[in-house]
N, C-alpha and C. Protein backbone atom coordinates (compact mmCIF):
# COMPACT_ATOMS: atom_id res chain seq x y z
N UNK A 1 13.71 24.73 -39.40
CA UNK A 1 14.54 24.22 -38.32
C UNK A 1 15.86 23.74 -38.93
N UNK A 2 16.88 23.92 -38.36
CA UNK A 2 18.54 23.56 -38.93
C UNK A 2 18.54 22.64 -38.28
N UNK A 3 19.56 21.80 -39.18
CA UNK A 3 19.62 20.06 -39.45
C UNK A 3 20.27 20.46 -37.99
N UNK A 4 21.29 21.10 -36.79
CA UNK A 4 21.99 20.77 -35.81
C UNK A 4 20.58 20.77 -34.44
N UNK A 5 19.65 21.66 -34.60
CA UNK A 5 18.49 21.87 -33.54
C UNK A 5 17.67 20.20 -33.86
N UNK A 6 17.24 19.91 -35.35
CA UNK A 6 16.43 18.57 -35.34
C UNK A 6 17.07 17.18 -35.07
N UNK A 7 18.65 17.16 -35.19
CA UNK A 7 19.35 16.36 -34.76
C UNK A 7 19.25 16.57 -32.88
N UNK A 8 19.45 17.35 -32.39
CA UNK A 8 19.75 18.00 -30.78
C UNK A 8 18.30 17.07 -30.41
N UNK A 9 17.05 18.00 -31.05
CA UNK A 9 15.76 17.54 -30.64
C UNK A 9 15.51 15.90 -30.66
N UNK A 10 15.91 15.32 -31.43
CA UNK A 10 16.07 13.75 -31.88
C UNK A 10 16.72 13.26 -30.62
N UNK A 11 17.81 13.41 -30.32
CA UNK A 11 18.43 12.80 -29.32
C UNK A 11 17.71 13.02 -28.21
N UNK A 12 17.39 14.04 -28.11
CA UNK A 12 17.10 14.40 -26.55
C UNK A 12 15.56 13.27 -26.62
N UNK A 13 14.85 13.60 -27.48
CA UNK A 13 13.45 12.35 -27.42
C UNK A 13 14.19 11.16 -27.48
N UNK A 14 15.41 10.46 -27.87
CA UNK A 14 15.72 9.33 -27.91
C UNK A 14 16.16 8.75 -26.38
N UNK A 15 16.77 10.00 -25.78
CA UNK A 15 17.26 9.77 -24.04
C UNK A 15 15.67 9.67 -23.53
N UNK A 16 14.67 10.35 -23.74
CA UNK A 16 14.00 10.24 -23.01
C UNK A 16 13.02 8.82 -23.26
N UNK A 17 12.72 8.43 -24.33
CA UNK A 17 12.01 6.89 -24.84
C UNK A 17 13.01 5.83 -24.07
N UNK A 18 14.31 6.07 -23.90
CA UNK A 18 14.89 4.96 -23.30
C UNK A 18 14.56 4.99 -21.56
N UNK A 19 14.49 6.05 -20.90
CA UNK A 19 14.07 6.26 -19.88
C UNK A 19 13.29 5.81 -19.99
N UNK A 20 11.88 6.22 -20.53
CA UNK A 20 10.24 5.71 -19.91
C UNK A 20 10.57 4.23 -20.19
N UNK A 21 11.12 3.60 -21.35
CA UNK A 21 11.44 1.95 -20.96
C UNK A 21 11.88 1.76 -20.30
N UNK A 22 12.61 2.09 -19.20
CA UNK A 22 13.56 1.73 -18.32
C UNK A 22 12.86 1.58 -17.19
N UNK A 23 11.96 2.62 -16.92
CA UNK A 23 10.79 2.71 -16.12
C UNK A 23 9.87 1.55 -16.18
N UNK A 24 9.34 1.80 -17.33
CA UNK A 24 7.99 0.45 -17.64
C UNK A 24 8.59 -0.77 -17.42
N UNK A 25 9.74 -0.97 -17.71
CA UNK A 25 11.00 -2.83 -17.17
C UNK A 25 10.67 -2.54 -15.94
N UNK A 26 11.04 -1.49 -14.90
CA UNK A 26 11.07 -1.68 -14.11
C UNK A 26 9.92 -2.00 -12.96
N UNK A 27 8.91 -1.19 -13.60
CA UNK A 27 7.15 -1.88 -12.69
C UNK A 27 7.26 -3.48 -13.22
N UNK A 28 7.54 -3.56 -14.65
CA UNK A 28 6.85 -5.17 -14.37
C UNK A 28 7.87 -6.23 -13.86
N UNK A 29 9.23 -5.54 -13.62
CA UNK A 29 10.51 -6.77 -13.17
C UNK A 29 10.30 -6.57 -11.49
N UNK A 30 9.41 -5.67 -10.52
CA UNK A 30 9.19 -5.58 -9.31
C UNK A 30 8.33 -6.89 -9.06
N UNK A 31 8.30 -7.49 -7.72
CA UNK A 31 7.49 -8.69 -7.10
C UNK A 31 6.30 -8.10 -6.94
N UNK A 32 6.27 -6.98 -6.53
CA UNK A 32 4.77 -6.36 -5.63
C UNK A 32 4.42 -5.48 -6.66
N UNK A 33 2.98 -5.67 -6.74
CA UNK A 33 2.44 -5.35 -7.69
C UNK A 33 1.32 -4.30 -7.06
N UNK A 34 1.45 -3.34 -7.27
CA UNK A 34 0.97 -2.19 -6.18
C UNK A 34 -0.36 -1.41 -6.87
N UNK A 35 -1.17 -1.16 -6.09
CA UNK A 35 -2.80 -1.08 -6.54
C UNK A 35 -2.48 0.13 -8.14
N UNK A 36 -1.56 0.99 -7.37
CA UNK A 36 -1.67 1.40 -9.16
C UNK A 36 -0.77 1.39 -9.85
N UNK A 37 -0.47 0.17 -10.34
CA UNK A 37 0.65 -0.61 -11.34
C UNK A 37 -0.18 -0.23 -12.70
N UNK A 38 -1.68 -0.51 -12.59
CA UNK A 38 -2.07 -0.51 -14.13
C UNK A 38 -2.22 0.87 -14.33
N UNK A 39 -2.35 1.98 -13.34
CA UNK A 39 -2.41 3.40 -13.78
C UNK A 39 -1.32 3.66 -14.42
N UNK A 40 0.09 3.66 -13.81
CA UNK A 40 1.21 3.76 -14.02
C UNK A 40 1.67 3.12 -15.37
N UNK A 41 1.29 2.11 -15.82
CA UNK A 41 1.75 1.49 -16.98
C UNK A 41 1.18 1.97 -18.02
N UNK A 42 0.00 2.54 -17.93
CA UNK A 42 -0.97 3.24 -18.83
C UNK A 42 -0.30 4.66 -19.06
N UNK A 43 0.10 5.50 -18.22
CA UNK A 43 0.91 6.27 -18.13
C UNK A 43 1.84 6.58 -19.22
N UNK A 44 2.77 5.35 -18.56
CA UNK A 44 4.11 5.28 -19.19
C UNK A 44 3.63 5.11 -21.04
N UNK A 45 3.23 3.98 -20.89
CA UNK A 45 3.12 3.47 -22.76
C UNK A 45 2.40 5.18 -23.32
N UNK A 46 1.63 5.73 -22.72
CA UNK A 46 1.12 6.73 -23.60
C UNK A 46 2.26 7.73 -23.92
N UNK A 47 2.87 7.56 -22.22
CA UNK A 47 4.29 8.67 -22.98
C UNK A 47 5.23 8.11 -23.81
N UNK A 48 5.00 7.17 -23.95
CA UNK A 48 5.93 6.05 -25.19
C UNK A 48 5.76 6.83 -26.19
N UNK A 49 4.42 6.31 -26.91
CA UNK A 49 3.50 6.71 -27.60
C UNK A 49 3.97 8.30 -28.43
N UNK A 50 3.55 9.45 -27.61
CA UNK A 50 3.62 10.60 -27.78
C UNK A 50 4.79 10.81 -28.08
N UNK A 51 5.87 10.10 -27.34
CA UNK A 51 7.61 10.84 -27.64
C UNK A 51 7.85 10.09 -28.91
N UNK A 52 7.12 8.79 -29.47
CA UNK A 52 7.10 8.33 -30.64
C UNK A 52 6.49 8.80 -31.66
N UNK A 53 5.75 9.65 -31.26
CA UNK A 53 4.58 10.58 -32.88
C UNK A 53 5.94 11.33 -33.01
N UNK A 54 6.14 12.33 -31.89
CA UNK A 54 7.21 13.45 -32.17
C UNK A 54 8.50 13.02 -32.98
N UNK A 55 9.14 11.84 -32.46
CA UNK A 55 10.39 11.50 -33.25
C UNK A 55 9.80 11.15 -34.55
N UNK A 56 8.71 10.66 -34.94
CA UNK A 56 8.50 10.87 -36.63
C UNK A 56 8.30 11.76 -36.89
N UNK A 57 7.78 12.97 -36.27
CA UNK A 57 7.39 14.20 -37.05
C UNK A 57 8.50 14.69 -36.81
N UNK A 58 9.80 14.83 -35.79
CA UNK A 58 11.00 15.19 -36.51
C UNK A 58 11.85 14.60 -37.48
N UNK A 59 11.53 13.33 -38.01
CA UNK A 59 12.30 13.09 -39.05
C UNK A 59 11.68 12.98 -40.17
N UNK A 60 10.25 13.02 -40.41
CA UNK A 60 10.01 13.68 -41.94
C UNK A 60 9.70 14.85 -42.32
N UNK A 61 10.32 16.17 -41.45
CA UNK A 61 10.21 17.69 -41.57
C UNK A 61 11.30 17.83 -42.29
């Protein structure tokens, strides 16, 4: 992979980790806490998670 595609790929997982936080702030900064808040949060952190394995395995390739 060329350093311009693993840099491209990096960013683009970095836009998207700031999204799913932006998301997860946003269930727990809501008043109403809606029957599936804990599905949803479970959700989110796993896609945390996963877009976080990937950004290490693009930066020690």
């Amino acid at each position: 992979m060329n350093q311009v595609s693993k840099w491209f790929r990096l960013k683009t997982l970095q836009r998207e980790h700031a999204r799913v936080q932006m998301k997860l702030n946003q269930i727990y900064s809501t008043k109403s806490r809606s029957t599936d808040f804990l599905e949803r949060q479970k959700n989110l952190r796993r896609r945390l998670r996963t877009i976080e394995e990937r950004m290490d395995q693009l930066k020690q390739q």
